[in-house]
PDB file of N, CA and C in Angstrom:
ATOM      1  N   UNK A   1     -69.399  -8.314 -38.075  1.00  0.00           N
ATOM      2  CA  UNK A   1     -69.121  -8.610 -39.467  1.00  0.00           C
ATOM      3  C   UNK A   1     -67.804  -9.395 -39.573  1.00  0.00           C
ATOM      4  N   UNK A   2     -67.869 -10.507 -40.319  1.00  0.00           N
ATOM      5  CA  UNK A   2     -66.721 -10.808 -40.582  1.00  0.00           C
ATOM      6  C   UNK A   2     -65.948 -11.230 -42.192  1.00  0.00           C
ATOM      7  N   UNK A   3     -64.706 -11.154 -42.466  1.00  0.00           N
ATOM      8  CA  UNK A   3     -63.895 -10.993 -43.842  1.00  0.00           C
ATOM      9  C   UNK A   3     -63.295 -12.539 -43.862  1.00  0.00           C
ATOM     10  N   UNK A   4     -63.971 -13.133 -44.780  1.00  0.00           N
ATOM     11  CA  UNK A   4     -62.770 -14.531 -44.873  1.00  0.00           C
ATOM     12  C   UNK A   4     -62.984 -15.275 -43.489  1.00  0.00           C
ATOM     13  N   UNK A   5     -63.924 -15.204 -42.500  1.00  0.00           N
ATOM     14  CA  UNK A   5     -63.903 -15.846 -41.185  1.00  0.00           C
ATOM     15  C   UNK A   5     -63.118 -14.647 -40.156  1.00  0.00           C
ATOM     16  N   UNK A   6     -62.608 -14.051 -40.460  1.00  0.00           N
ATOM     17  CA  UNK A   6     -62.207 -13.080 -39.862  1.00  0.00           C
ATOM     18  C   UNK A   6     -63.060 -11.598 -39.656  1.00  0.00           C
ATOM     19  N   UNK A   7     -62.503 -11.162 -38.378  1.00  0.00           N
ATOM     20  CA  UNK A   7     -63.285  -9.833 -37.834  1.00  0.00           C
ATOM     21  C   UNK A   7     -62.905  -8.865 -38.670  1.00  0.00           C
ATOM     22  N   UNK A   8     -63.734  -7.899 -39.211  1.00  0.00           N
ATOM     23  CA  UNK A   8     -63.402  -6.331 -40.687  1.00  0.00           C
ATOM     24  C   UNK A   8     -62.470  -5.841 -39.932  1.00  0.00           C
ATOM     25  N   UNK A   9     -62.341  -5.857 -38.498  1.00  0.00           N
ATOM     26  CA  UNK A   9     -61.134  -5.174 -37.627  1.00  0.00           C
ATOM     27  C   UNK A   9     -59.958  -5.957 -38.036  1.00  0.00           C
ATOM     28  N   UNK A  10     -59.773  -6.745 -38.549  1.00  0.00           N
ATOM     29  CA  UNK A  10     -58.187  -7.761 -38.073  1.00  0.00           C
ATOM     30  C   UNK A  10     -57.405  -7.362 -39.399  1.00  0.00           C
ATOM     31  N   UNK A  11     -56.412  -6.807 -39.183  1.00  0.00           N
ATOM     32  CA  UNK A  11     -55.660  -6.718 -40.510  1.00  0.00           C
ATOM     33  C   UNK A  11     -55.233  -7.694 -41.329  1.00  0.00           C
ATOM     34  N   UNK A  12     -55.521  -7.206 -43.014  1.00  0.00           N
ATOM     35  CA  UNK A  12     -55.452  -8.234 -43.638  1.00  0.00           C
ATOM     36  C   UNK A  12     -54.228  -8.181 -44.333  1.00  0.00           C
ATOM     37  N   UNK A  13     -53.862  -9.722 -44.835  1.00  0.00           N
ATOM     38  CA  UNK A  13     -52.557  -9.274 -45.451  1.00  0.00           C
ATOM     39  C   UNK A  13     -52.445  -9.262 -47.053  1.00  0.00           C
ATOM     40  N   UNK A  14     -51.799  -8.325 -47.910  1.00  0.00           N
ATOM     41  CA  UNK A  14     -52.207  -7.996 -48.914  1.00  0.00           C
ATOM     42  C   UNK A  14     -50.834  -8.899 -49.822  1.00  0.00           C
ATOM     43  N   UNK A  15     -51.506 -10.160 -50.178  1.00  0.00           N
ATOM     44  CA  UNK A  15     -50.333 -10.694 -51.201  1.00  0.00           C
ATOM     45  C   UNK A  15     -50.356 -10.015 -52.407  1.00  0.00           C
ATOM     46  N   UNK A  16     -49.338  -9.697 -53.139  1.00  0.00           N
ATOM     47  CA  UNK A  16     -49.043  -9.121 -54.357  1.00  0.00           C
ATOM     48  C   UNK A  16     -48.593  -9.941 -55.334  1.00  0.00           C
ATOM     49  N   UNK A  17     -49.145 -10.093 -55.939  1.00  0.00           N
ATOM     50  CA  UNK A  17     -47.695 -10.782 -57.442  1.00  0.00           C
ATOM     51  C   UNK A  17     -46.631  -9.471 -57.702  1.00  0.00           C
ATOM     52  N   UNK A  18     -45.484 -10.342 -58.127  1.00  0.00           N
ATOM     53  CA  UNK A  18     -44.130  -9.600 -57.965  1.00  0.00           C
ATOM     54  C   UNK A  18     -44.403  -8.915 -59.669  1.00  0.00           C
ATOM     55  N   UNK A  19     -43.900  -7.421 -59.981  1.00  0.00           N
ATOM     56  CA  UNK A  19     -44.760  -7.120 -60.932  1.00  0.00           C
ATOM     57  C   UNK A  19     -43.376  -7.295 -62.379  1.00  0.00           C
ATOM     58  N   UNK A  20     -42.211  -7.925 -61.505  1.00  0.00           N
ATOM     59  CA  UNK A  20     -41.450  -7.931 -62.951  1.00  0.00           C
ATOM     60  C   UNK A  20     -42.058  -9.808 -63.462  1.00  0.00           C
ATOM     61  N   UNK A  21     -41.084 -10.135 -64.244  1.00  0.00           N
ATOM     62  CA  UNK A  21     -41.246 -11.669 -64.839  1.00  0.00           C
ATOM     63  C   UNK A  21     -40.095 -11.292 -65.710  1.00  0.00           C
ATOM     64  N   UNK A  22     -39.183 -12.270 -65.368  1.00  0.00           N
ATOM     65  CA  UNK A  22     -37.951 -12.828 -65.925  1.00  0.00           C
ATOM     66  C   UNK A  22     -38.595 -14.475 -66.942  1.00  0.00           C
ATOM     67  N   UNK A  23     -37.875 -14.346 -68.375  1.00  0.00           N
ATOM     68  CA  UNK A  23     -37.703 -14.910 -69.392  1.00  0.00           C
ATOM     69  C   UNK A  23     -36.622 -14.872 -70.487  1.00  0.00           C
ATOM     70  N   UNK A  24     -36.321 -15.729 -71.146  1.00  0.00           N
ATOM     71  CA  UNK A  24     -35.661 -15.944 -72.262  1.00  0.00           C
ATOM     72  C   UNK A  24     -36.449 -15.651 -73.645  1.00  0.00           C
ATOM     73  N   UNK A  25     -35.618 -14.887 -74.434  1.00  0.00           N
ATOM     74  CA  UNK A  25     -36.365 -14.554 -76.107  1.00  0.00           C
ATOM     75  C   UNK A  25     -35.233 -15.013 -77.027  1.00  0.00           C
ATOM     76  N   UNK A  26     -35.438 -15.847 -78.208  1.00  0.00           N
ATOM     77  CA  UNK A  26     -34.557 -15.610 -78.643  1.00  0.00           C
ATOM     78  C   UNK A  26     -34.138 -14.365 -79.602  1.00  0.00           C
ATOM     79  N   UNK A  27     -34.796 -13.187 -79.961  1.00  0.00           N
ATOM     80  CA  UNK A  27     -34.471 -12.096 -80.779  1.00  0.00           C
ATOM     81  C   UNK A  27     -35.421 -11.233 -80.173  1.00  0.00           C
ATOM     82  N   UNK A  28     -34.852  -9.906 -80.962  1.00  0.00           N
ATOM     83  CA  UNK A  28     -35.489  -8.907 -79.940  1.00  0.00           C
ATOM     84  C   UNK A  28     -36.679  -8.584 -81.015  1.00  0.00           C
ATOM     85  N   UNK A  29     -37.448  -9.151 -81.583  1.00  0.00           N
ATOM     86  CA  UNK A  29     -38.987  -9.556 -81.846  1.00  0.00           C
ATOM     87  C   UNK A  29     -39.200 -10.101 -81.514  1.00  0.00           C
ATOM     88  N   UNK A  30     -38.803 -10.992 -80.802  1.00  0.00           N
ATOM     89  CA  UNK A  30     -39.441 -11.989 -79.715  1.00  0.00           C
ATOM     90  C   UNK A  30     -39.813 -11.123 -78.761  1.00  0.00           C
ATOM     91  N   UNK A  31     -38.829 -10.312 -78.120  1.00  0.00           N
ATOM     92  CA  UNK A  31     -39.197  -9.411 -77.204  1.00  0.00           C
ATOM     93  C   UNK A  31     -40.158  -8.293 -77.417  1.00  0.00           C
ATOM     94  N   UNK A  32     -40.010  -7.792 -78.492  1.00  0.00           N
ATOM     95  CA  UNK A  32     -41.154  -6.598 -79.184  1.00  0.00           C
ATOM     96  C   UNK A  32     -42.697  -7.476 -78.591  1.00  0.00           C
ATOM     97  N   UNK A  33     -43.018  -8.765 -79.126  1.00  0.00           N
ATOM     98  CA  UNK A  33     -43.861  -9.588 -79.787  1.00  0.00           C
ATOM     99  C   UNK A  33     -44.408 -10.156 -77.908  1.00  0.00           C
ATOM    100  N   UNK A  34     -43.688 -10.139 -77.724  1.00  0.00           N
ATOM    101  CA  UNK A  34     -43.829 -11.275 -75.934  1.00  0.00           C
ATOM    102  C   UNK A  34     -44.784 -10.130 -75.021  1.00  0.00           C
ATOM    103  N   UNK A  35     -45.854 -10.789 -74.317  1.00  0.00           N
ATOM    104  CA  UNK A  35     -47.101 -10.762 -73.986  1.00  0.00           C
ATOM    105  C   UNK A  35     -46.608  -9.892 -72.533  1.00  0.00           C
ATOM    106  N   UNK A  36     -46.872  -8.910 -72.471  1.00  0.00           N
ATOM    107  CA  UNK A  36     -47.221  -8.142 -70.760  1.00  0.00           C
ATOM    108  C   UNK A  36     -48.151  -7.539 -70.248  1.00  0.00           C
ATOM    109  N   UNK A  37     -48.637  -7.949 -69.286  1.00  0.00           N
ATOM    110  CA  UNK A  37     -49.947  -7.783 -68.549  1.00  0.00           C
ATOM    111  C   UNK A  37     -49.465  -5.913 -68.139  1.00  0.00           C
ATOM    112  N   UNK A  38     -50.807  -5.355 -68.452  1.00  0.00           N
ATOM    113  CA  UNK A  38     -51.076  -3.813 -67.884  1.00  0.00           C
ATOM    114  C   UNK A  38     -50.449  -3.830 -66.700  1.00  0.00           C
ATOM    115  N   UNK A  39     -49.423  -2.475 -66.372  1.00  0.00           N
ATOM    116  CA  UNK A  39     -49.045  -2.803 -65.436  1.00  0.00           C
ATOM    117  C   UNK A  39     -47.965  -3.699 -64.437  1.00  0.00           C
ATOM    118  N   UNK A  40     -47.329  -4.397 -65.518  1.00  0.00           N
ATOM    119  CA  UNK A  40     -45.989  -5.012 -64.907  1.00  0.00           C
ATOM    120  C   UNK A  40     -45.095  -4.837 -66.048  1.00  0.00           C
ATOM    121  N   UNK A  41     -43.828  -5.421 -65.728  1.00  0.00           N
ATOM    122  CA  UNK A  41     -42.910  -5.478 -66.475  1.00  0.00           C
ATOM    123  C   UNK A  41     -42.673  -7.143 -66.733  1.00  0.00           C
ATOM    124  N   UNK A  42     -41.400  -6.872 -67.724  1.00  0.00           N
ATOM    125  CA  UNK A  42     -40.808  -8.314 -67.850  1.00  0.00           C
ATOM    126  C   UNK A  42     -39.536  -8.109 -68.454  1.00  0.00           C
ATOM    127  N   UNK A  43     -38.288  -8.681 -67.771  1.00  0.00           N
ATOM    128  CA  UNK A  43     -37.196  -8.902 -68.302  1.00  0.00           C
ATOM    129  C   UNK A  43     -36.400 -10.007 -68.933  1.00  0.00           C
ATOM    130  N   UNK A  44     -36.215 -10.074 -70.156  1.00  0.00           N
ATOM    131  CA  UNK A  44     -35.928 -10.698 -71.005  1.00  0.00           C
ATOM    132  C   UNK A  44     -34.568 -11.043 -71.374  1.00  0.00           C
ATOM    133  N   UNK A  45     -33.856 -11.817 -71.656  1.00  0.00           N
ATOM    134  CA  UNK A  45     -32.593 -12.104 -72.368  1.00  0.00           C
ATOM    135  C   UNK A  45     -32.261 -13.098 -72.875  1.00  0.00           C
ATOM    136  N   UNK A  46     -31.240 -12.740 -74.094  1.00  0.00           N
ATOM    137  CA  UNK A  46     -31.037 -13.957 -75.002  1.00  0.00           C
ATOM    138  C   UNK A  46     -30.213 -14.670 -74.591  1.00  0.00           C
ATOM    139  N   UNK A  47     -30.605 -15.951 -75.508  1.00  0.00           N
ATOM    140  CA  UNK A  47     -29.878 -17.212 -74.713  1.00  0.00           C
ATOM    141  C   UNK A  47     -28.653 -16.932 -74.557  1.00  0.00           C
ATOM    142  N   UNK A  48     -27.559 -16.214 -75.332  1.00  0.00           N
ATOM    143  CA  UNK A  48     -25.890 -16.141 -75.000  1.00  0.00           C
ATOM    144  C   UNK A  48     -25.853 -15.237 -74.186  1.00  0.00           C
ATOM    145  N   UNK A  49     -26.543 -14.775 -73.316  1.00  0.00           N
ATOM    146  CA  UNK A  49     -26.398 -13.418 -72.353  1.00  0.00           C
ATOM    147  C   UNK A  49     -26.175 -12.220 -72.652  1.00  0.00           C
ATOM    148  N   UNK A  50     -25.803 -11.711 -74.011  1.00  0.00           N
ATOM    149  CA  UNK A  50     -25.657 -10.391 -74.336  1.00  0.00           C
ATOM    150  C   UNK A  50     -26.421  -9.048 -74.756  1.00  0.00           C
ATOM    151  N   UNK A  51     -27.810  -9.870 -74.745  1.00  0.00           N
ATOM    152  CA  UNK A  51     -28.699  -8.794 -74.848  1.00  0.00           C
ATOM    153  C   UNK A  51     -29.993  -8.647 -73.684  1.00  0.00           C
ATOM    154  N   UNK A  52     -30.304  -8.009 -73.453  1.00  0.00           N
ATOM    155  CA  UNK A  52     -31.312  -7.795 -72.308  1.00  0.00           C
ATOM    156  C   UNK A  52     -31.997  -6.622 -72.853  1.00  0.00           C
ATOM    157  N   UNK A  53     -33.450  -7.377 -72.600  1.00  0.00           N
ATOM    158  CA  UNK A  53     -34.795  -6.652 -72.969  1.00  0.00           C
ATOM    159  C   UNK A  53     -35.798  -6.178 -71.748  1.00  0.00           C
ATOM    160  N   UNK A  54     -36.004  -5.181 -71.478  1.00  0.00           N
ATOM    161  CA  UNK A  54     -36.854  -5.283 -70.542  1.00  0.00           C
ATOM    162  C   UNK A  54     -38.224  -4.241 -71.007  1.00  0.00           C
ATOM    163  N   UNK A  55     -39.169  -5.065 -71.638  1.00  0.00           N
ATOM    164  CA  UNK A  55     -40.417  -4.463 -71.970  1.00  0.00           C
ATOM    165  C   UNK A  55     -41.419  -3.999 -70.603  1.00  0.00           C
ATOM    166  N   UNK A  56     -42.261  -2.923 -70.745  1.00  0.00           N
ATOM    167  CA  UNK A  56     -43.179  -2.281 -69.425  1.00  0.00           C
ATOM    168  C   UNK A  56     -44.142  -2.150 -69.807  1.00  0.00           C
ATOM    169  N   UNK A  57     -45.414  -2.446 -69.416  1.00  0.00           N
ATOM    170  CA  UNK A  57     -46.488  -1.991 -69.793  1.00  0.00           C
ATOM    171  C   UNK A  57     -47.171  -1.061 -68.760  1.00  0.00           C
ATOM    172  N   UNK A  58     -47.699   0.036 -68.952  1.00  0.00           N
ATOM    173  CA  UNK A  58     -48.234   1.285 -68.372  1.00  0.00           C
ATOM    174  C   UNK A  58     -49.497   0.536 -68.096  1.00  0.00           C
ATOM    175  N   UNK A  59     -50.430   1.393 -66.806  1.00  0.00           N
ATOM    176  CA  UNK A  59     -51.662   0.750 -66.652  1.00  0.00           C
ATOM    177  C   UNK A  59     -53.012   0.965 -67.252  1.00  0.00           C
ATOM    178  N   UNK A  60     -52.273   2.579 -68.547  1.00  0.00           N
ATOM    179  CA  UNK A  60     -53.209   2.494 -69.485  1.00  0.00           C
ATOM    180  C   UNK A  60     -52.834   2.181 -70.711  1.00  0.00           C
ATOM    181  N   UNK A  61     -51.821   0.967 -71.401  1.00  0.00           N
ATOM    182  CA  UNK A  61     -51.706   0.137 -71.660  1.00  0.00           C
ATOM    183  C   UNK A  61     -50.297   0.710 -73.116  1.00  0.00           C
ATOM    184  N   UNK A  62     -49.871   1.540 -72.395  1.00  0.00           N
ATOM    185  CA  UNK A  62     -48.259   2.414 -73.111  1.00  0.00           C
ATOM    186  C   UNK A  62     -47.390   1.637 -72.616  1.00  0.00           C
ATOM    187  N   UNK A  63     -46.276   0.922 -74.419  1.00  0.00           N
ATOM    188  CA  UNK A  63     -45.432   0.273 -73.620  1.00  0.00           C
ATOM    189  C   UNK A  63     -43.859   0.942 -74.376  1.00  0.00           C
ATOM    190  N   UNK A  64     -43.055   0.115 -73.368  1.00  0.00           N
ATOM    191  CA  UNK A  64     -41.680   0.812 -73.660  1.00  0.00           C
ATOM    192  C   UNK A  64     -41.042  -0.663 -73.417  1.00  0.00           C
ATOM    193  N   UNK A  65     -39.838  -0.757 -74.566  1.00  0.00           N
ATOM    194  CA  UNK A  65     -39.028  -1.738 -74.751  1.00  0.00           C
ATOM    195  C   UNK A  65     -37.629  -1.196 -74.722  1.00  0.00           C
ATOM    196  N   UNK A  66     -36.797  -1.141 -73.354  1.00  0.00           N
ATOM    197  CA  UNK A  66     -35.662  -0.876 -73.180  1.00  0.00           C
ATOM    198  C   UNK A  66     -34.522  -1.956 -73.252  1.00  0.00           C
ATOM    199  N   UNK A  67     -33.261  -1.908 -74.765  1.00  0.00           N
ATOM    200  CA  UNK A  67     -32.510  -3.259 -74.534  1.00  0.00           C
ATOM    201  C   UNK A  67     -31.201  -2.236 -74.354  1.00  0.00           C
ATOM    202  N   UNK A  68     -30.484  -3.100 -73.537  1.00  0.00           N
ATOM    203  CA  UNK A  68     -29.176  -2.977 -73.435  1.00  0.00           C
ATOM    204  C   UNK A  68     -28.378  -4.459 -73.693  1.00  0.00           C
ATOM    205  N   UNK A  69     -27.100  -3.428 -74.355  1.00  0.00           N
ATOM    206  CA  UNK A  69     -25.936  -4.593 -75.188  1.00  0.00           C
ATOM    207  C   UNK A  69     -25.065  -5.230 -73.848  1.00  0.00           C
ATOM    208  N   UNK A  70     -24.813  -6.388 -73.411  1.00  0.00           N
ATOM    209  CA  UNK A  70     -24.081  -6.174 -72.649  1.00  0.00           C
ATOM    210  C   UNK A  70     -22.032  -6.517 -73.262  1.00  0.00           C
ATOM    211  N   UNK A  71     -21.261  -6.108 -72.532  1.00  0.00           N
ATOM    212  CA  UNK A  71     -19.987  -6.487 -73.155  1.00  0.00           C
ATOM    213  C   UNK A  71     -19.022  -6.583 -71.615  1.00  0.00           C
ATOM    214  N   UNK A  72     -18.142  -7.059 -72.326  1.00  0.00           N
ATOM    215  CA  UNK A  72     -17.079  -7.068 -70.782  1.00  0.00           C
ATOM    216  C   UNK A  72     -16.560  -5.838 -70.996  1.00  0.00           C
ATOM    217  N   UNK A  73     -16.264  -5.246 -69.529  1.00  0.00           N
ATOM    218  CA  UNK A  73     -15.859  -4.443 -69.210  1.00  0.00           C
ATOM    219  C   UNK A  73     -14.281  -4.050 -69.644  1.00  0.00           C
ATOM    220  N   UNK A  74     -13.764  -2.745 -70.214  1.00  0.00           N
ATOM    221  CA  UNK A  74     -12.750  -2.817 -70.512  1.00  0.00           C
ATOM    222  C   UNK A  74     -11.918  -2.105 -69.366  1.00  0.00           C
ATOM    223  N   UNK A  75     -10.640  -2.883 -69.476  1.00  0.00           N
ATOM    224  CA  UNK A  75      -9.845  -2.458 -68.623  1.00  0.00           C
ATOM    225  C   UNK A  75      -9.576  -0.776 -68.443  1.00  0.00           C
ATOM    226  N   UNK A  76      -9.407  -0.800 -67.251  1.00  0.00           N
ATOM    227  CA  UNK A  76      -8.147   0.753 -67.395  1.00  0.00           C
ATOM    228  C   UNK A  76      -7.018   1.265 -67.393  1.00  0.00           C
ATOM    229  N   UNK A  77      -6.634   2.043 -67.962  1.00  0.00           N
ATOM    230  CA  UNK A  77      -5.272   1.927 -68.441  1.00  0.00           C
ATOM    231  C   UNK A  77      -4.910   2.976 -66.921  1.00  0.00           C
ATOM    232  N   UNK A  78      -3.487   2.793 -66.474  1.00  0.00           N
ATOM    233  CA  UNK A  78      -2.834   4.005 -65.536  1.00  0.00           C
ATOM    234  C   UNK A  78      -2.485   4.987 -66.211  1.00  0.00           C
ATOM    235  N   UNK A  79      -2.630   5.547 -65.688  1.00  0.00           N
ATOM    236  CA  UNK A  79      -2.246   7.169 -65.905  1.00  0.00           C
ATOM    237  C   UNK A  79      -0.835   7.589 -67.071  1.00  0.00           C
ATOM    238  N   UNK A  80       0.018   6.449 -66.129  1.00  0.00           N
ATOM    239  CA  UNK A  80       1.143   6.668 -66.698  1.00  0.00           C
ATOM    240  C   UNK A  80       1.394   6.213 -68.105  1.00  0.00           C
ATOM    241  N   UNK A  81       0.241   5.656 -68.973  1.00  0.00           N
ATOM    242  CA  UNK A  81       0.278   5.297 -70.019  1.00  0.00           C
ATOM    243  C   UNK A  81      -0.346   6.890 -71.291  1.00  0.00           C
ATOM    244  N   UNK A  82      -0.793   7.513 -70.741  1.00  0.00           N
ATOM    245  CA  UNK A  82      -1.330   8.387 -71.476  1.00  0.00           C
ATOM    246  C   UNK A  82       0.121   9.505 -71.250  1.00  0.00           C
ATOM    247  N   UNK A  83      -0.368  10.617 -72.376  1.00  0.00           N
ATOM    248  CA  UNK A  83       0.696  11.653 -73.011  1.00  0.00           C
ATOM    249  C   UNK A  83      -0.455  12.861 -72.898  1.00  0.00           C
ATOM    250  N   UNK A  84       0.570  13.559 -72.160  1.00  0.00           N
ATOM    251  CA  UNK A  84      -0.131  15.291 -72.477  1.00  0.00           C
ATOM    252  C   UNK A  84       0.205  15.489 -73.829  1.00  0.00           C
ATOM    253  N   UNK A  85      -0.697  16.808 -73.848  1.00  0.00           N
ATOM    254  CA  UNK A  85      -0.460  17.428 -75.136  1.00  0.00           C
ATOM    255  C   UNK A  85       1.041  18.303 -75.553  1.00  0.00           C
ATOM    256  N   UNK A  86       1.338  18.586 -74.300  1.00  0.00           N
ATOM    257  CA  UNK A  86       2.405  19.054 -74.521  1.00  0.00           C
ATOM    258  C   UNK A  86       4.050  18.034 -74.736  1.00  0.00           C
ATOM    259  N   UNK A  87       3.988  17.182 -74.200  1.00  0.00           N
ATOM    260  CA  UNK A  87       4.985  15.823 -74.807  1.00  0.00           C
ATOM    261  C   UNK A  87       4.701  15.531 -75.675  1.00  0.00           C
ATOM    262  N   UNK A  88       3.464  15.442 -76.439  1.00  0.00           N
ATOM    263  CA  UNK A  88       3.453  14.955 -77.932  1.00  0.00           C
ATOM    264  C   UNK A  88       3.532  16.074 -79.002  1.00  0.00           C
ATOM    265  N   UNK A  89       3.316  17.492 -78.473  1.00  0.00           N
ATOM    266  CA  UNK A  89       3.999  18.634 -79.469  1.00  0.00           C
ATOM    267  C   UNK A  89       5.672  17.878 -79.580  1.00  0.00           C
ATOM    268  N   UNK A  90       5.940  18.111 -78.250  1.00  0.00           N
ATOM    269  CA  UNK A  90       7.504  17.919 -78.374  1.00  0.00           C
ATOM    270  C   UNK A  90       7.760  16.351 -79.098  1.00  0.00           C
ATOM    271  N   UNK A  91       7.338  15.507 -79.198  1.00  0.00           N
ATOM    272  CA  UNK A  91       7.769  14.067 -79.470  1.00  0.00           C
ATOM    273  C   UNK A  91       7.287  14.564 -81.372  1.00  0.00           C
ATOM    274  N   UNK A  92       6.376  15.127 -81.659  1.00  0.00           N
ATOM    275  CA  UNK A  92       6.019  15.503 -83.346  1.00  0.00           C
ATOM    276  C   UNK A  92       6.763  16.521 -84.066  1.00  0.00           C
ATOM    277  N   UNK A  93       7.608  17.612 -82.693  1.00  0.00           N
ATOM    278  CA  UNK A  93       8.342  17.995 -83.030  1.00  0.00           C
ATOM    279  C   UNK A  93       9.786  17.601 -83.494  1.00  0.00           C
ATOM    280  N   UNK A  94      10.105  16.731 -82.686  1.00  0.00           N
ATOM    281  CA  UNK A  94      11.132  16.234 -83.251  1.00  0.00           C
ATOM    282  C   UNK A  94      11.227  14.950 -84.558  1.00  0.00           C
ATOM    283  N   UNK A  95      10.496  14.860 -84.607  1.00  0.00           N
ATOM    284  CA  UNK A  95       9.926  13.994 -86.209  1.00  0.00           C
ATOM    285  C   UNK A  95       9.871  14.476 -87.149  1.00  0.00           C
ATOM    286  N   UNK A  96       9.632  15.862 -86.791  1.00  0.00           N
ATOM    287  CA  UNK A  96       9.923  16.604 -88.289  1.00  0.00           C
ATOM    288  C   UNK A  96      11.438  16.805 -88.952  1.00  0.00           C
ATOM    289  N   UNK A  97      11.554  16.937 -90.487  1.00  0.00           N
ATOM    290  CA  UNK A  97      12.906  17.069 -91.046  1.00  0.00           C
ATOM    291  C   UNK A  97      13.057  18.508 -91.386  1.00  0.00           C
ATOM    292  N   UNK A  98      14.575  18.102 -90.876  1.00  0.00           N
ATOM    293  CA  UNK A  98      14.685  19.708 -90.486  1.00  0.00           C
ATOM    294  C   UNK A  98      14.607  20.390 -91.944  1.00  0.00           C
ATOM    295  N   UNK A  99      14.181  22.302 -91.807  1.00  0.00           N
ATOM    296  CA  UNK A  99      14.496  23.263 -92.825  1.00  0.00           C
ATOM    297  C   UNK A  99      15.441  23.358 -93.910  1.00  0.00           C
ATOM    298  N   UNK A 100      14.878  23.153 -94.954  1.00  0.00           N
ATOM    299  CA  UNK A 100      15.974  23.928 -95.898  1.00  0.00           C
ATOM    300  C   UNK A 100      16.436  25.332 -96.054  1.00  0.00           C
ATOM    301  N   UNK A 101      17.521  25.519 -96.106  1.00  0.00           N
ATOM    302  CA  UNK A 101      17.883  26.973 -96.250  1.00  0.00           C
ATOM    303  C   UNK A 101      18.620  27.459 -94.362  1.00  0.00           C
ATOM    304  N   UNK A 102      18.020  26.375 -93.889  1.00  0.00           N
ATOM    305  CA  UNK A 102      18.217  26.971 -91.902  1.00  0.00           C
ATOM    306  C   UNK A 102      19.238  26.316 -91.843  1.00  0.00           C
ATOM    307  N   UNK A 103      20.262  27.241 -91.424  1.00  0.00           N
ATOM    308  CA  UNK A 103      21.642  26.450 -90.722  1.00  0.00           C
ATOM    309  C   UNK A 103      21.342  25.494 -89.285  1.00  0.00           C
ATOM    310  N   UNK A 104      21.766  24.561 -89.300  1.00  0.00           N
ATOM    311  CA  UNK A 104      22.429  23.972 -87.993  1.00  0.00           C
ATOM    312  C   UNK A 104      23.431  24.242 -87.301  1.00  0.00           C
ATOM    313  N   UNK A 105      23.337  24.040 -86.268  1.00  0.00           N
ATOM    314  CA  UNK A 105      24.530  24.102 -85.472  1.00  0.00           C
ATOM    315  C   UNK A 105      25.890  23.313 -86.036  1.00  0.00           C
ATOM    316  N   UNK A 106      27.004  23.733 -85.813  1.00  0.00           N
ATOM    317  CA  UNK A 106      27.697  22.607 -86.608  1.00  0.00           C
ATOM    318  C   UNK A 106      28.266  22.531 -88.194  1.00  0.00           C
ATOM    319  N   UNK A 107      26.918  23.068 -88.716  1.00  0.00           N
ATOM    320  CA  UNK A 107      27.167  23.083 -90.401  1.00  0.00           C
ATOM    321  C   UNK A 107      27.701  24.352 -90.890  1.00  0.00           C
ATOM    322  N   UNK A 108      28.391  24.201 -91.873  1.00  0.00           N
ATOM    323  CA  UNK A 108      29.082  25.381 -92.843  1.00  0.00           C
ATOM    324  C   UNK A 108      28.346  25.299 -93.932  1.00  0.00           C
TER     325      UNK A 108
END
């Protein structure tokens, strides 16, 4: 017997289509709206780069439209820029005006 000119013994090789597909939408009804075959995906983004859509279709034909925002990353600050809680009792403490009626040191 033979497959394609080939012997049913000879291993065959199994090409696949790749199951994502990369495209451009311009709005994310475009993306809601944009066509996916049962069974693959497709990733989407708008023309200024900040949004990314990636719609899925299930192979019994359930779909899911996942977007993420993208933004630049914000820096991090060192350590040494942040305040315990206990330096800022003391730093709010001393902001306050002092008691009436409470002597100071000093005063008659």
């Amino acid at each position: 017997m033979y497959n394609n000119g080939f012997p049913v013994t000879y291993p065959q090789m199994n090409y696949q289509q790749p199951m994502a597909d990369i495209g451009q939408v311009g709005s994310e009804q475009e993306a809601v709206n944009a066509y996916v075959a049962a069974g693959r995906s497709r990733i989407m983004f708008t023309p200024d780069d900040k949004t990314v859509f990636v719609k899925c279709v299930s192979m019994n034909g359930q779909t899911t439209l996942d977007i993420f925002d993208r933004r630049a990353q914000e820096p991090v600050l060192p350590a040494s820029d942040y305040v315990t809680r206990q330096e800022l009792a003391e730093a709010l403490e001393a902001l306050k005006p002092p008691k009436k009626g409470v002597k100071t040191e000093g005063a008659e």
